[in-house]
Protein backbone atom coordinates (compact mmCIF):
# COMPACT_ATOMS: atom_id res chain seq x y z
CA UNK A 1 226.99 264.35 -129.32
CA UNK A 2 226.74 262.31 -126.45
CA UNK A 3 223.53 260.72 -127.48
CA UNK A 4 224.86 260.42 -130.78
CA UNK A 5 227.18 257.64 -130.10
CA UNK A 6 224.77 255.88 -127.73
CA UNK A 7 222.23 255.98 -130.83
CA UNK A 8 225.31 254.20 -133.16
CA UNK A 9 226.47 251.74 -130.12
CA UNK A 10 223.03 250.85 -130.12
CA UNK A 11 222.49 250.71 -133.44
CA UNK A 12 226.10 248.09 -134.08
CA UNK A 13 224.29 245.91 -131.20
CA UNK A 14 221.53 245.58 -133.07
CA UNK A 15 223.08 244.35 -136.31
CA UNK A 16 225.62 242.08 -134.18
CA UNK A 17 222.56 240.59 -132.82
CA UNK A 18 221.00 239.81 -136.15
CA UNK A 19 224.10 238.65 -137.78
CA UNK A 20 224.64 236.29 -135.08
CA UNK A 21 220.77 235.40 -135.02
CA UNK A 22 221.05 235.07 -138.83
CA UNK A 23 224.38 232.95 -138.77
CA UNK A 24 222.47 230.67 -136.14
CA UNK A 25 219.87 230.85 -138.40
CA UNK A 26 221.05 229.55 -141.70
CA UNK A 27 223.21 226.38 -139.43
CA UNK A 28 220.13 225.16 -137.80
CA UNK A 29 218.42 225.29 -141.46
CA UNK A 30 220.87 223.07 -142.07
CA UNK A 31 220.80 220.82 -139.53
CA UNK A 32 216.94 220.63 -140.22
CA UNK A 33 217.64 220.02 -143.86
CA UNK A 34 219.94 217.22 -143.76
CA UNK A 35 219.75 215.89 -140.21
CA UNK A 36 219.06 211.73 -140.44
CA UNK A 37 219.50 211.98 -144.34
CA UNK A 38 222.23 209.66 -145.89
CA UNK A 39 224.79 210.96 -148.58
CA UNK A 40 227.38 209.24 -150.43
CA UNK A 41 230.99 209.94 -151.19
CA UNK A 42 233.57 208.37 -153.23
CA UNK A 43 237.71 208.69 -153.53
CA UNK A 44 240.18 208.31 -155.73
CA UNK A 45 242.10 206.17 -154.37
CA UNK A 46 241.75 201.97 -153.45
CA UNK A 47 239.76 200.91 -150.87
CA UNK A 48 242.89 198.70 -149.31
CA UNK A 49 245.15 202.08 -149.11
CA UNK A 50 245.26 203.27 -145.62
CA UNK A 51 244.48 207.19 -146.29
CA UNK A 52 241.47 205.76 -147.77
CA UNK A 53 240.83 204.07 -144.23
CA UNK A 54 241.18 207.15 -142.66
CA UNK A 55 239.32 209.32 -144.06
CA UNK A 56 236.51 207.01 -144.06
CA UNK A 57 236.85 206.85 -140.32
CA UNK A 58 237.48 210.60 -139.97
CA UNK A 59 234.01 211.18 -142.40
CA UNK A 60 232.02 208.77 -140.69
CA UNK A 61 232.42 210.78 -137.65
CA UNK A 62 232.38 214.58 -139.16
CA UNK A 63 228.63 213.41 -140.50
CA UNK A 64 227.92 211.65 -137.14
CA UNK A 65 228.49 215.45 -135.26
CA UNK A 66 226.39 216.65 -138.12
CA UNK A 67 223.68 214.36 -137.43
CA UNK A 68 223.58 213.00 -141.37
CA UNK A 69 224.64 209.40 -141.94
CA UNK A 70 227.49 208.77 -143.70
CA UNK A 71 228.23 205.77 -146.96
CA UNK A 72 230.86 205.64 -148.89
CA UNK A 73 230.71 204.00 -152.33
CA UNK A 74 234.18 202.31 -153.63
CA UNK A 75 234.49 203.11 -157.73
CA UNK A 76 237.59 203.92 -159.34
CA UNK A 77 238.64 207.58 -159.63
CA UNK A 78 237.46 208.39 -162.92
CA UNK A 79 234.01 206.88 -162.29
CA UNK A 80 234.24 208.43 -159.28
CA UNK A 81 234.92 212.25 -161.06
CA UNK A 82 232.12 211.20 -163.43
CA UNK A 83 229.75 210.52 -160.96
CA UNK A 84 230.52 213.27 -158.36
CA UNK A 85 229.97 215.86 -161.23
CA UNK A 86 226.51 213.77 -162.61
CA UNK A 87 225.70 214.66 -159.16
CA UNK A 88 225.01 210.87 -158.46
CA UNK A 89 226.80 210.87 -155.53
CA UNK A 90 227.24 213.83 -153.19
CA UNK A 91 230.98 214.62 -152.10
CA UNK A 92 234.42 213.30 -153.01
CA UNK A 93 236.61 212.44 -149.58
CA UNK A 94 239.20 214.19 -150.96
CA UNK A 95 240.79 215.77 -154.29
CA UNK A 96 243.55 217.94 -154.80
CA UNK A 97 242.60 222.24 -153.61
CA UNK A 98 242.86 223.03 -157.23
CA UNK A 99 240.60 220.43 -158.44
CA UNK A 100 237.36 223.34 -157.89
CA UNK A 101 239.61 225.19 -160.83
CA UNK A 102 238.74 222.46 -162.95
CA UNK A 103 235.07 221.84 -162.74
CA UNK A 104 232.87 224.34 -161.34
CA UNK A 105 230.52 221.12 -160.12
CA UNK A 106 231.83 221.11 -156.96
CA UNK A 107 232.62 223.31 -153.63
CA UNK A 108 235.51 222.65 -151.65
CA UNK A 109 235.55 222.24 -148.02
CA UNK A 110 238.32 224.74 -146.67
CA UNK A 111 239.62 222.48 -144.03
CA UNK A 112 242.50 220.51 -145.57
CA UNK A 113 242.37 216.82 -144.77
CA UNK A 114 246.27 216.37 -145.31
CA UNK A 115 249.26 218.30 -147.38
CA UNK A 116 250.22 216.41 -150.39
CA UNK A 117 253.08 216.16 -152.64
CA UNK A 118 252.69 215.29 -156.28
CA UNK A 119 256.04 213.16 -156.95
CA UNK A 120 257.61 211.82 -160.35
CA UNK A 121 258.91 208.50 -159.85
CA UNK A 122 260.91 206.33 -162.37
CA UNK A 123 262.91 203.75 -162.68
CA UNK A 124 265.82 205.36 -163.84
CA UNK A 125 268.50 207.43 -161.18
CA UNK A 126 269.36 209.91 -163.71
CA UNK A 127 266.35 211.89 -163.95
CA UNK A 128 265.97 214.88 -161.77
CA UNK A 129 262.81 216.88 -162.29
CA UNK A 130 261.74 220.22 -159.95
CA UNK A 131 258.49 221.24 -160.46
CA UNK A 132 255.80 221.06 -163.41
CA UNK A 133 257.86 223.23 -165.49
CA UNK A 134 261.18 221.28 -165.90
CA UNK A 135 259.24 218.70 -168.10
CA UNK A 136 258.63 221.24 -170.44
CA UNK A 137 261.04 220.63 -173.74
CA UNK A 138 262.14 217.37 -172.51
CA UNK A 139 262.25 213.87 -174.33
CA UNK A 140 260.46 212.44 -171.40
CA UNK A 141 257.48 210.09 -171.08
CA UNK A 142 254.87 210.95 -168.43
CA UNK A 143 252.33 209.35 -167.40
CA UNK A 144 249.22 210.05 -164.57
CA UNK A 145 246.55 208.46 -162.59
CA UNK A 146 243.41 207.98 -164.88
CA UNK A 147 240.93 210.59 -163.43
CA UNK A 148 243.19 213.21 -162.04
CA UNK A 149 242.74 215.71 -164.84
CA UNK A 150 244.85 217.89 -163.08
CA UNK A 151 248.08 216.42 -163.72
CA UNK A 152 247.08 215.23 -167.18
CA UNK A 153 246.39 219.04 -167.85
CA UNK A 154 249.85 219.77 -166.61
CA UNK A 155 251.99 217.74 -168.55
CA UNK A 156 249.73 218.08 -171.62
CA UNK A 157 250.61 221.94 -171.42
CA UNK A 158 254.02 220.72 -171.55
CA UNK A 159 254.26 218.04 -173.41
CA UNK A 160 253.07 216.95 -176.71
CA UNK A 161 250.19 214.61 -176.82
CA UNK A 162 252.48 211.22 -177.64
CA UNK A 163 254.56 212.03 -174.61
CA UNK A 164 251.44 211.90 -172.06
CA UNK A 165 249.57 209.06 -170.95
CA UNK A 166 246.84 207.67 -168.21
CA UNK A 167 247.09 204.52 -166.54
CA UNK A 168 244.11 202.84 -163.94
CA UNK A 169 246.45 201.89 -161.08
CA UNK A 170 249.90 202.32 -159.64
CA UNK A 171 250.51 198.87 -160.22
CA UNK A 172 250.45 199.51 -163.73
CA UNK A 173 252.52 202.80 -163.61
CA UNK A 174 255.32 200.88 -162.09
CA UNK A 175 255.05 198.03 -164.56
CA UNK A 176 254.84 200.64 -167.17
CA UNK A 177 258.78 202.19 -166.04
CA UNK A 178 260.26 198.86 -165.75
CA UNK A 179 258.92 197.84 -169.06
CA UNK A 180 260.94 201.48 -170.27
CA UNK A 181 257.31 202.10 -171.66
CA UNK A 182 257.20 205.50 -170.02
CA UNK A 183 259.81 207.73 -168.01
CA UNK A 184 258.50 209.10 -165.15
CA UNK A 185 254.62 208.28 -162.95
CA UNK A 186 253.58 211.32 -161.56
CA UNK A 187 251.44 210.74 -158.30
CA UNK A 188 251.14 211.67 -154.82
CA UNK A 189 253.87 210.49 -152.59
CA UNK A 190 251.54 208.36 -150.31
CA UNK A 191 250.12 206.07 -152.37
CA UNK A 192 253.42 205.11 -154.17
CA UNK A 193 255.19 204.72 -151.30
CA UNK A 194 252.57 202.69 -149.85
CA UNK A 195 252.16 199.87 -153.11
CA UNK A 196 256.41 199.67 -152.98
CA UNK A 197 256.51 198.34 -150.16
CA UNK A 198 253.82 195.33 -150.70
CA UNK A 199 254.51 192.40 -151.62
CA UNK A 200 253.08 192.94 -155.46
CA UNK A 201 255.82 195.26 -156.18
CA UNK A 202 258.22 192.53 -154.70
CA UNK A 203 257.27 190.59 -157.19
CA UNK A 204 257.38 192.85 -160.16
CA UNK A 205 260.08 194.64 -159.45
CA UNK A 206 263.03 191.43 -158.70
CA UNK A 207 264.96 193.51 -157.21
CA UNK A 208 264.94 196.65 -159.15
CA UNK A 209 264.23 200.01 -157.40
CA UNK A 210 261.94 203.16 -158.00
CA UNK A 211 263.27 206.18 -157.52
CA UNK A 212 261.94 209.55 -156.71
CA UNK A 213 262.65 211.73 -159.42
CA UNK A 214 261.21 215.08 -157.77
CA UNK A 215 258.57 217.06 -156.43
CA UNK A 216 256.34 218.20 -159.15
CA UNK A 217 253.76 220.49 -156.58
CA UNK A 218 253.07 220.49 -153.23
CA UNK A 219 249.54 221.15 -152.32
CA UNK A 220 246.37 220.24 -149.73
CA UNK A 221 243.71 217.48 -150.07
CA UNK A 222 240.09 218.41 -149.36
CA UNK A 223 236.26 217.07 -148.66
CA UNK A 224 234.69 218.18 -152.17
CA UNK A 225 230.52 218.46 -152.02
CA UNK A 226 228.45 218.03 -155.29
CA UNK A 227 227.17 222.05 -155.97
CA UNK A 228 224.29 221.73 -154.44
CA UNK A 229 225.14 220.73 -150.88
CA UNK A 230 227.96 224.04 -150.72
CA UNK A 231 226.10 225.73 -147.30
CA UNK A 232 227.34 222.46 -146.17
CA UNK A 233 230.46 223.12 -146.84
CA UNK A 234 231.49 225.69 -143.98
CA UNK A 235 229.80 223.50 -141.03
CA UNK A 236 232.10 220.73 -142.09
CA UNK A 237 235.09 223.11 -142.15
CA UNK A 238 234.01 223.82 -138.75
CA UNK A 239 233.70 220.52 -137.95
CA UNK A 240 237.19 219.37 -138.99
CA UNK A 241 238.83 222.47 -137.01
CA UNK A 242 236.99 221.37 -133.57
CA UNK A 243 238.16 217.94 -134.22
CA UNK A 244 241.42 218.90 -134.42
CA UNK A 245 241.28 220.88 -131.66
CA UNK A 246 240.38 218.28 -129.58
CA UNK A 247 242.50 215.42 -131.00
CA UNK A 248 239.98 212.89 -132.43
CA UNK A 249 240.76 214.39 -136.22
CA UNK A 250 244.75 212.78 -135.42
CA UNK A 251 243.56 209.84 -133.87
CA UNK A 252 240.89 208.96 -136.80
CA UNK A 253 243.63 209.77 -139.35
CA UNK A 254 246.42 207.75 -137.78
CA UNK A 255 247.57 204.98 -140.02
């Protein structure tokens, strides 16, 4: 019995050893693959907005511990969609968790880069939303960011087609509620809150105010790699966590 169990310890040391050897294995077969090589990313969002900033910075030094060097190419989000799934370019900086639901082109990196809420705004007081759901049966006008499919989707499902519309910037969704052209501009929080306070919407808006009309989901951004890179996908996840262990991942994303 005794030399039984020294048999099976010695036999779960063994296959510990060759996991870890094997682990060790497939990260330095990364390394070797993609060390000095450059890849591109794009994002949703304008170049000017300061999350875009950040995670430029923060990228730029994920792929620098990585060894691979790091460009970023500045399209608009549904060229950037279109591209990232042609496989033209090889990661998006960051997209919604649930956008891997929608195409199967892509991997997500685990590590969130932020939590996000997805916000109606309008330029009426009176509307109170909570949540996808309490759009459904309404009168309402909504309208999304061209290229997130994933709200589209949502408010399609809930509303019918003449109710549902895309714009190409927030500029133009605000524009849009003043002009009583739509009722609500569903977006994350962020990047609304960041355009009302320039001086653009000062001029637009002459005093008039957008209001928040309610959460419609609150969710995580993440680093989203073109299929073929997705063994990358973990070391980057591993990246982010040590970087936010040690405090340059709050430091690169301060804005």
């Amino acid at each position: 019995m005794f030399m039984l169990k020294i048999k099976n310890i010695f036999f779960f040391l063994i296959i510990t050893a060759f996991m870890v050897s094997f682990e060790t294995s497939i990260y330095a077969e990364v390394e070797k693959d993609y060390f000095g090589r450059e890849m591109t990313f794009v994002y949703s969002q304008p170049l000017e907005f300061p999350k875009t900033q950040a995670l430029i910075r923060l990228y730029s030094e994920v792929f620098r511990r990585a060894g691979i060097r790091f460009r970023y190419l500045n399209v608009p989000s549904k060229r950037a969609m279109s591209l990232l799934c042609s496989g033209e370019v090889d990661g998006d900086l960051g997209r919604l968790y649930s956008f891997m639901n929608q195409d199967r082109c892509v991997v997500r990196v685990g590590e969130p880069n932020f939590s996000i809420s997805i916000t109606a705004f309008s330029a009426n007081p009176n509307i109170s939303l909570n949540g996808w759901e309490s759009l459904r049966g309404s009168k309402y006008k909504a309208e999304c960011f061209r290229g997130e499919l994933i709200c589209l989707t949502r408010i399609s499902d809930l509303l019918p087609p003449d109710q549902c519309s895309e714009v190409n910037t927030v500029h133009q969704g605000i524009q849009k509620l003043f002009k009583g052209r739509t009722d609500v501009f569903i977006k994350g929080t962020g990047a609304v809150d960041w355009y009302l306070k320039s001086d653009q919407f000062k001029i637009i808006s002459q005093g008039r105010k957008i209001y928040k009309s309610g959460v419609m989901e609150r969710t995580t951004s993440h680093m989203f790699l073109y299929r073929r890179h997705a063994y990358l996908a973990s070391k980057i996840a591993e990246i982010l966590r040590d970087m936010k262990k040690d405090g340059s991942f709050q430091q690169l994303m301060r804005y």
